[in-house]
PDB file of N, CA and C in Angstrom:
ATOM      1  N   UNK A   1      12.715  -2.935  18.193  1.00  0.00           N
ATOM      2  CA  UNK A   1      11.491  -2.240  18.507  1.00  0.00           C
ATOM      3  C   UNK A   1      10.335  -3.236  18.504  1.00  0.00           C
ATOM      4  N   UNK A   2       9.926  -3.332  19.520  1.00  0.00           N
ATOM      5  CA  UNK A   2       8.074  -3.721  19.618  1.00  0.00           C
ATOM      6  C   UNK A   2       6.716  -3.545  18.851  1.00  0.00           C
ATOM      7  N   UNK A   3       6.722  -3.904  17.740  1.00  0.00           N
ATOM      8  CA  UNK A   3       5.304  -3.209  17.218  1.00  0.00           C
ATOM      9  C   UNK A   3       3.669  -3.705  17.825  1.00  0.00           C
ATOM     10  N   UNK A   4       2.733  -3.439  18.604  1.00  0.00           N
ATOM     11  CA  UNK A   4       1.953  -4.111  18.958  1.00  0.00           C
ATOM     12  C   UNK A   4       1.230  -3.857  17.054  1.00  0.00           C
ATOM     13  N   UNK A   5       0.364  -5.166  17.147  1.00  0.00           N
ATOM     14  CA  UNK A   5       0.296  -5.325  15.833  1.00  0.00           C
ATOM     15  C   UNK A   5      -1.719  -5.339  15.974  1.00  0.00           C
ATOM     16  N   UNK A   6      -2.484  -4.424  16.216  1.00  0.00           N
ATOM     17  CA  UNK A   6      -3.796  -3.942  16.937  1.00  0.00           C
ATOM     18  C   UNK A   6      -4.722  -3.662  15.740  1.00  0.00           C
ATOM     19  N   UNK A   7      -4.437  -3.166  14.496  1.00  0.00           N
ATOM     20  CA  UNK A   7      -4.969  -2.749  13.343  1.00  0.00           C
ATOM     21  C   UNK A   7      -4.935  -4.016  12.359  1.00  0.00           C
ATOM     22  N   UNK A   8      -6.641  -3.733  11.393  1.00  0.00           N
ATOM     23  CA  UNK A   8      -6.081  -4.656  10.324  1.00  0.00           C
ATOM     24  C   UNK A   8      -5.743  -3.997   8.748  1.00  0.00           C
ATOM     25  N   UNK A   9      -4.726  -4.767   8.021  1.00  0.00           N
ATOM     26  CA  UNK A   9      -4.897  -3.966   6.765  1.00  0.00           C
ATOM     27  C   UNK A   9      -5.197  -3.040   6.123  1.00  0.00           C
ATOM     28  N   UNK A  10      -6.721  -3.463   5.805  1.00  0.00           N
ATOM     29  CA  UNK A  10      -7.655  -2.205   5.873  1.00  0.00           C
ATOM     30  C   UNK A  10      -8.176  -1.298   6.404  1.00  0.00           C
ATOM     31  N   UNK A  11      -7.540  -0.941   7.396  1.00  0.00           N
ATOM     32  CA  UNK A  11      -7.834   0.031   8.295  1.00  0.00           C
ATOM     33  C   UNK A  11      -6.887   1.034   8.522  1.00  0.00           C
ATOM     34  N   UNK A  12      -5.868   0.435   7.938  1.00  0.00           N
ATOM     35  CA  UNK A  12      -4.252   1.645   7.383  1.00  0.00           C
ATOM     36  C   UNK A  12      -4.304   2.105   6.399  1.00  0.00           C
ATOM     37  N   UNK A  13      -4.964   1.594   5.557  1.00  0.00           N
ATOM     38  CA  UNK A  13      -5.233   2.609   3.947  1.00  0.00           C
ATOM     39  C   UNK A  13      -4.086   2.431   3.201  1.00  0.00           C
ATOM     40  N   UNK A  14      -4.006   3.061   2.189  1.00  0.00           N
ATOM     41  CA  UNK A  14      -3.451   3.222   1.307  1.00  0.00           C
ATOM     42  C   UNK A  14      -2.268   4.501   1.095  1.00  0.00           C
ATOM     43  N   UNK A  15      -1.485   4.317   0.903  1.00  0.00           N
ATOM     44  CA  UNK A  15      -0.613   5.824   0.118  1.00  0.00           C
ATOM     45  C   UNK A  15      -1.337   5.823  -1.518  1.00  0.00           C
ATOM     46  N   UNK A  16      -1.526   7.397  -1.403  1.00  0.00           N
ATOM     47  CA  UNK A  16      -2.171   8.002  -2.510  1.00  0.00           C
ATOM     48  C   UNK A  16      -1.033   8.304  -3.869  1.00  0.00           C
ATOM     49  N   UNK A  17       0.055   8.598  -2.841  1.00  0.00           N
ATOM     50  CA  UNK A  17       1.433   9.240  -3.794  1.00  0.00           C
ATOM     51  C   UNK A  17       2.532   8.936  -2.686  1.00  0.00           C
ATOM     52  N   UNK A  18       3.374   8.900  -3.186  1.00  0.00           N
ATOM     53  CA  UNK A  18       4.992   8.446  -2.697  1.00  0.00           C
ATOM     54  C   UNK A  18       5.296   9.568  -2.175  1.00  0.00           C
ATOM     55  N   UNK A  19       5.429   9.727  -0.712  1.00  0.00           N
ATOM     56  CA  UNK A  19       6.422  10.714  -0.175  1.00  0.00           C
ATOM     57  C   UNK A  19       7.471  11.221  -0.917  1.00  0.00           C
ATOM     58  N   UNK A  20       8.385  10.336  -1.433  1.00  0.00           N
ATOM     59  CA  UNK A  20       9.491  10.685  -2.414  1.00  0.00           C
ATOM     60  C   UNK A  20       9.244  11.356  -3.422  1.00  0.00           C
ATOM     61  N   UNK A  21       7.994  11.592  -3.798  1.00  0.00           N
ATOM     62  CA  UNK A  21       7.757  12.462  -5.354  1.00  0.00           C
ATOM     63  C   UNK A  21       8.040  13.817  -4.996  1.00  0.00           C
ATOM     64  N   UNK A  22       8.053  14.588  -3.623  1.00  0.00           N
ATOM     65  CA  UNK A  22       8.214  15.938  -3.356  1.00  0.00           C
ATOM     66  C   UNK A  22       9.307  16.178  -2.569  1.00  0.00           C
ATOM     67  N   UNK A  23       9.793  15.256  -2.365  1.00  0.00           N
ATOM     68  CA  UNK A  23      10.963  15.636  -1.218  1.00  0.00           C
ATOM     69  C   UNK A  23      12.124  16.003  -2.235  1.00  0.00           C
ATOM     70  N   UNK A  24      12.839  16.783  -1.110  1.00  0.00           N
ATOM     71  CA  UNK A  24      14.144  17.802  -1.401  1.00  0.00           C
ATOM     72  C   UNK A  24      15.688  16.648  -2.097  1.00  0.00           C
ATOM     73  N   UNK A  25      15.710  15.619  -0.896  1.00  0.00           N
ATOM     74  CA  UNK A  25      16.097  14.876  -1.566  1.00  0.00           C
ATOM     75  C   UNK A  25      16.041  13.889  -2.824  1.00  0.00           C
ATOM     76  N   UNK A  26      15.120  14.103  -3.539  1.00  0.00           N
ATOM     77  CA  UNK A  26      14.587  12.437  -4.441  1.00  0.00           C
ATOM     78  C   UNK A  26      15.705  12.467  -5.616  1.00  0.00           C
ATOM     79  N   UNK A  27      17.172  13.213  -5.518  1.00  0.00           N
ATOM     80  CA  UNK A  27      18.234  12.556  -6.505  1.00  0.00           C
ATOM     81  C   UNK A  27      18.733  11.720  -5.627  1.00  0.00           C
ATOM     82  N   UNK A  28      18.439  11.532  -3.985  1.00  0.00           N
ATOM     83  CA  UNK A  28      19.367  10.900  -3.540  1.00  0.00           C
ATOM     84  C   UNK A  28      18.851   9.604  -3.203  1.00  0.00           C
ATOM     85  N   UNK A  29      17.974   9.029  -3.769  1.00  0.00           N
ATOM     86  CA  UNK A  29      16.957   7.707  -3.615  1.00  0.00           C
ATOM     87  C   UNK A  29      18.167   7.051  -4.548  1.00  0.00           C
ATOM     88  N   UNK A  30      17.935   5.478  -3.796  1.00  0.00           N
ATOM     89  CA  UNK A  30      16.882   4.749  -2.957  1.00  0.00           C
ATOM     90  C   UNK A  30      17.599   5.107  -1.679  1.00  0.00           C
ATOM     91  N   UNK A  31      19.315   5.456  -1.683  1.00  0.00           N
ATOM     92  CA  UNK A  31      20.160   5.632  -0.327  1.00  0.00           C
ATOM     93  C   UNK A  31      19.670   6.492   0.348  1.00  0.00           C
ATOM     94  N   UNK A  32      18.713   7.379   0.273  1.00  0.00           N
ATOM     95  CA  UNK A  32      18.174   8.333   1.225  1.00  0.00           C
ATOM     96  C   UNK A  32      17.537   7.631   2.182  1.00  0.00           C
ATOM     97  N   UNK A  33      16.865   6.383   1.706  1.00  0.00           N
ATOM     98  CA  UNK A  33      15.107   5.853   2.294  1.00  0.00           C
ATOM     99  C   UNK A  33      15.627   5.466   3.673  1.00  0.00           C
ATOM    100  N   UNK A  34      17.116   4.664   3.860  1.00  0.00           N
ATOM    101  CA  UNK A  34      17.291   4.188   5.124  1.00  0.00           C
ATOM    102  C   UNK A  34      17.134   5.018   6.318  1.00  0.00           C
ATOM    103  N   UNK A  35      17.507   6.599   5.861  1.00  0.00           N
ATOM    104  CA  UNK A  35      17.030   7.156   6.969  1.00  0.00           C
ATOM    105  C   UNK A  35      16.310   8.392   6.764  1.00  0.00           C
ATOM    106  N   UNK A  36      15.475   8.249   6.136  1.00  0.00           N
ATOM    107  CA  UNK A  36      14.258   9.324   6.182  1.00  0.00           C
ATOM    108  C   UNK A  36      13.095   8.538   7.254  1.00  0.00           C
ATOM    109  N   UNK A  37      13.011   9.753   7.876  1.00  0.00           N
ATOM    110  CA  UNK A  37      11.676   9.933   8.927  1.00  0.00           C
ATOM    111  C   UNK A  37      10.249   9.341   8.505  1.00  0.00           C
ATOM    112  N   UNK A  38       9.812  10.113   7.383  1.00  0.00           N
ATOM    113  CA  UNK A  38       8.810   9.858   6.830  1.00  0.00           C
ATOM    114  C   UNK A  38       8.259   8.412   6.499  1.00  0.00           C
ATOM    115  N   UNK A  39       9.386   7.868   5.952  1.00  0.00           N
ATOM    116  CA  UNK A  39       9.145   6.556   5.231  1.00  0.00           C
ATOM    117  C   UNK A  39       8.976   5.452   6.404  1.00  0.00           C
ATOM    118  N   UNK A  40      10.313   5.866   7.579  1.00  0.00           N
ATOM    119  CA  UNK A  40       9.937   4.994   8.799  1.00  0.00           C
ATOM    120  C   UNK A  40       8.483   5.476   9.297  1.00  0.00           C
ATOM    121  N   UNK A  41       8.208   6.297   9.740  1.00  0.00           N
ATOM    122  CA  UNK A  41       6.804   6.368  10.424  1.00  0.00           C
ATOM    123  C   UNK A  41       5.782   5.605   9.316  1.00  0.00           C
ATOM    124  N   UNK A  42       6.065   5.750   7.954  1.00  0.00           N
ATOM    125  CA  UNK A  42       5.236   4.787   7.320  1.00  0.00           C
ATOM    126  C   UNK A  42       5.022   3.147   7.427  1.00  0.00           C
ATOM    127  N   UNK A  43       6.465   3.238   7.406  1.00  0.00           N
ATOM    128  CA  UNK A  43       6.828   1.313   7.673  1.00  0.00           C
ATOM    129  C   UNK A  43       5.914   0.906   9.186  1.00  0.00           C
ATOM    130  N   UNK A  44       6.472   2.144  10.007  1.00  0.00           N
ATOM    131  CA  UNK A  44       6.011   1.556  11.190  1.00  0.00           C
ATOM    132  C   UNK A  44       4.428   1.266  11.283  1.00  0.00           C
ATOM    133  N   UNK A  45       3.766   2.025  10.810  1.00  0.00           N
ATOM    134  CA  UNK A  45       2.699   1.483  10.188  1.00  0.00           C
ATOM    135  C   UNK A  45       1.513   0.842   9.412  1.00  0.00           C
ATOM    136  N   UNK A  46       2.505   0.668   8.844  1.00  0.00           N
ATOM    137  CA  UNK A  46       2.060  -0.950   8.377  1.00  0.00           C
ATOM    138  C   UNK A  46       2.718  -1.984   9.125  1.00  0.00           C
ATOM    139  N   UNK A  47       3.543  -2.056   9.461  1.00  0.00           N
ATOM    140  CA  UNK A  47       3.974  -3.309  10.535  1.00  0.00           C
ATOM    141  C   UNK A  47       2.922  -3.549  11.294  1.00  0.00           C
ATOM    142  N   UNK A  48       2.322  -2.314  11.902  1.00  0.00           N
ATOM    143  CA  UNK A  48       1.372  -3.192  12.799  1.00  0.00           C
ATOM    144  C   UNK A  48      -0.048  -3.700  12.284  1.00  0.00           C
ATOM    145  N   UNK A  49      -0.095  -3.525  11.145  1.00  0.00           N
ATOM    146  CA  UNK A  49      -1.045  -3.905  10.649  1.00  0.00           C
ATOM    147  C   UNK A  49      -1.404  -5.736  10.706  1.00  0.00           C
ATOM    148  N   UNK A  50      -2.860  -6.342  10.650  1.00  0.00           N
ATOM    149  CA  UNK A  50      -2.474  -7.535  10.636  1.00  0.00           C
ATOM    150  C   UNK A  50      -3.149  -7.913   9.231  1.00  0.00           C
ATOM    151  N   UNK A  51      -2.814  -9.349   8.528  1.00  0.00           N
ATOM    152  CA  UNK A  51      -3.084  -8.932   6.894  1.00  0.00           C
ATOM    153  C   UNK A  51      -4.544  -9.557   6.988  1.00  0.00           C
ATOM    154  N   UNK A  52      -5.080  -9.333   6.019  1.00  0.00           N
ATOM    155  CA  UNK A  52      -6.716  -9.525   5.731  1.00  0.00           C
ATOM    156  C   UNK A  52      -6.362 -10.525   4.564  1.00  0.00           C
ATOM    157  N   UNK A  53      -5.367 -11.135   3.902  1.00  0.00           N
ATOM    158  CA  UNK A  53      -5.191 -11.949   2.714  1.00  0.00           C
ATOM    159  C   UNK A  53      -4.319 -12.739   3.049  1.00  0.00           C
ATOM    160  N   UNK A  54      -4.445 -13.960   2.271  1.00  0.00           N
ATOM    161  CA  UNK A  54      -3.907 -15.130   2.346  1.00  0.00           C
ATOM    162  C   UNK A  54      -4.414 -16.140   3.044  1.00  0.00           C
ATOM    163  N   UNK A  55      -3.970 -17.318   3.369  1.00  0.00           N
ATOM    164  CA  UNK A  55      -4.440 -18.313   4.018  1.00  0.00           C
ATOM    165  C   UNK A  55      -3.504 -18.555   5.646  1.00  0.00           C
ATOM    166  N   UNK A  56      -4.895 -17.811   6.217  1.00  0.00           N
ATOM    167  CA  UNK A  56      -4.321 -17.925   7.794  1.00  0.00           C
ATOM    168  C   UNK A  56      -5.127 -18.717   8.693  1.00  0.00           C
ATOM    169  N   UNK A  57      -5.260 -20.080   8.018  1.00  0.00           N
ATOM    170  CA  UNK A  57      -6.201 -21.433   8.755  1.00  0.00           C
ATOM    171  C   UNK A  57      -5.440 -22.105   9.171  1.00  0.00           C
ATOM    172  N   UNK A  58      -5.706 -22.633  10.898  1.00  0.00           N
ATOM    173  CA  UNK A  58      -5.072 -23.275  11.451  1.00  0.00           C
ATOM    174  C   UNK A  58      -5.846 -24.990  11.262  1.00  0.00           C
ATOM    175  N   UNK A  59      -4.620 -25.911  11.120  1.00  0.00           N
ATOM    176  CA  UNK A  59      -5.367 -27.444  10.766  1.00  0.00           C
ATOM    177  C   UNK A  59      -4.852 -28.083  11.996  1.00  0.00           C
ATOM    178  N   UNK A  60      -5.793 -28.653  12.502  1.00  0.00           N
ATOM    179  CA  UNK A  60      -5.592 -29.796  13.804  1.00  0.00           C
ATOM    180  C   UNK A  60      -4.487 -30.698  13.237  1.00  0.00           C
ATOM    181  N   UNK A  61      -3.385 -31.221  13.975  1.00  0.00           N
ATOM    182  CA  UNK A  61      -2.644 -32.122  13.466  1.00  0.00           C
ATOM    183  C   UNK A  61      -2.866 -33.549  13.397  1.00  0.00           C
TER     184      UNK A  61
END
């Protein structure tokens, strides 16, 4: 999959609470996570996020 990566960091926010605290499944964690919906549409967004931290300076060689 393609993520265009258009957003930064901070502009995706935060999770307040874990999807997993209410779901039907949460005896069946962590083996559930690979394919729950929820958690992918989460991942997928943050992937496109781009990061606001660390050191992303480019040095002339």
């Amino acid at each position: 999959m393609y993520i265009v990566r258009d957003i930064f960091d901070f502009e995706t926010g935060w999770l307040a609470k874990s999807p997993c605290k209410e779901c039907s499944r949460i005896n069946e964690l962590p083996e559930c996570s690979d394919e729950c919906r929820v958690l992918d549409q989460i991942r997928i967004l943050l992937a496109r996020g781009v990061s606001c931290t660390g050191n992303h300076h480019f040095t002339e060689p």
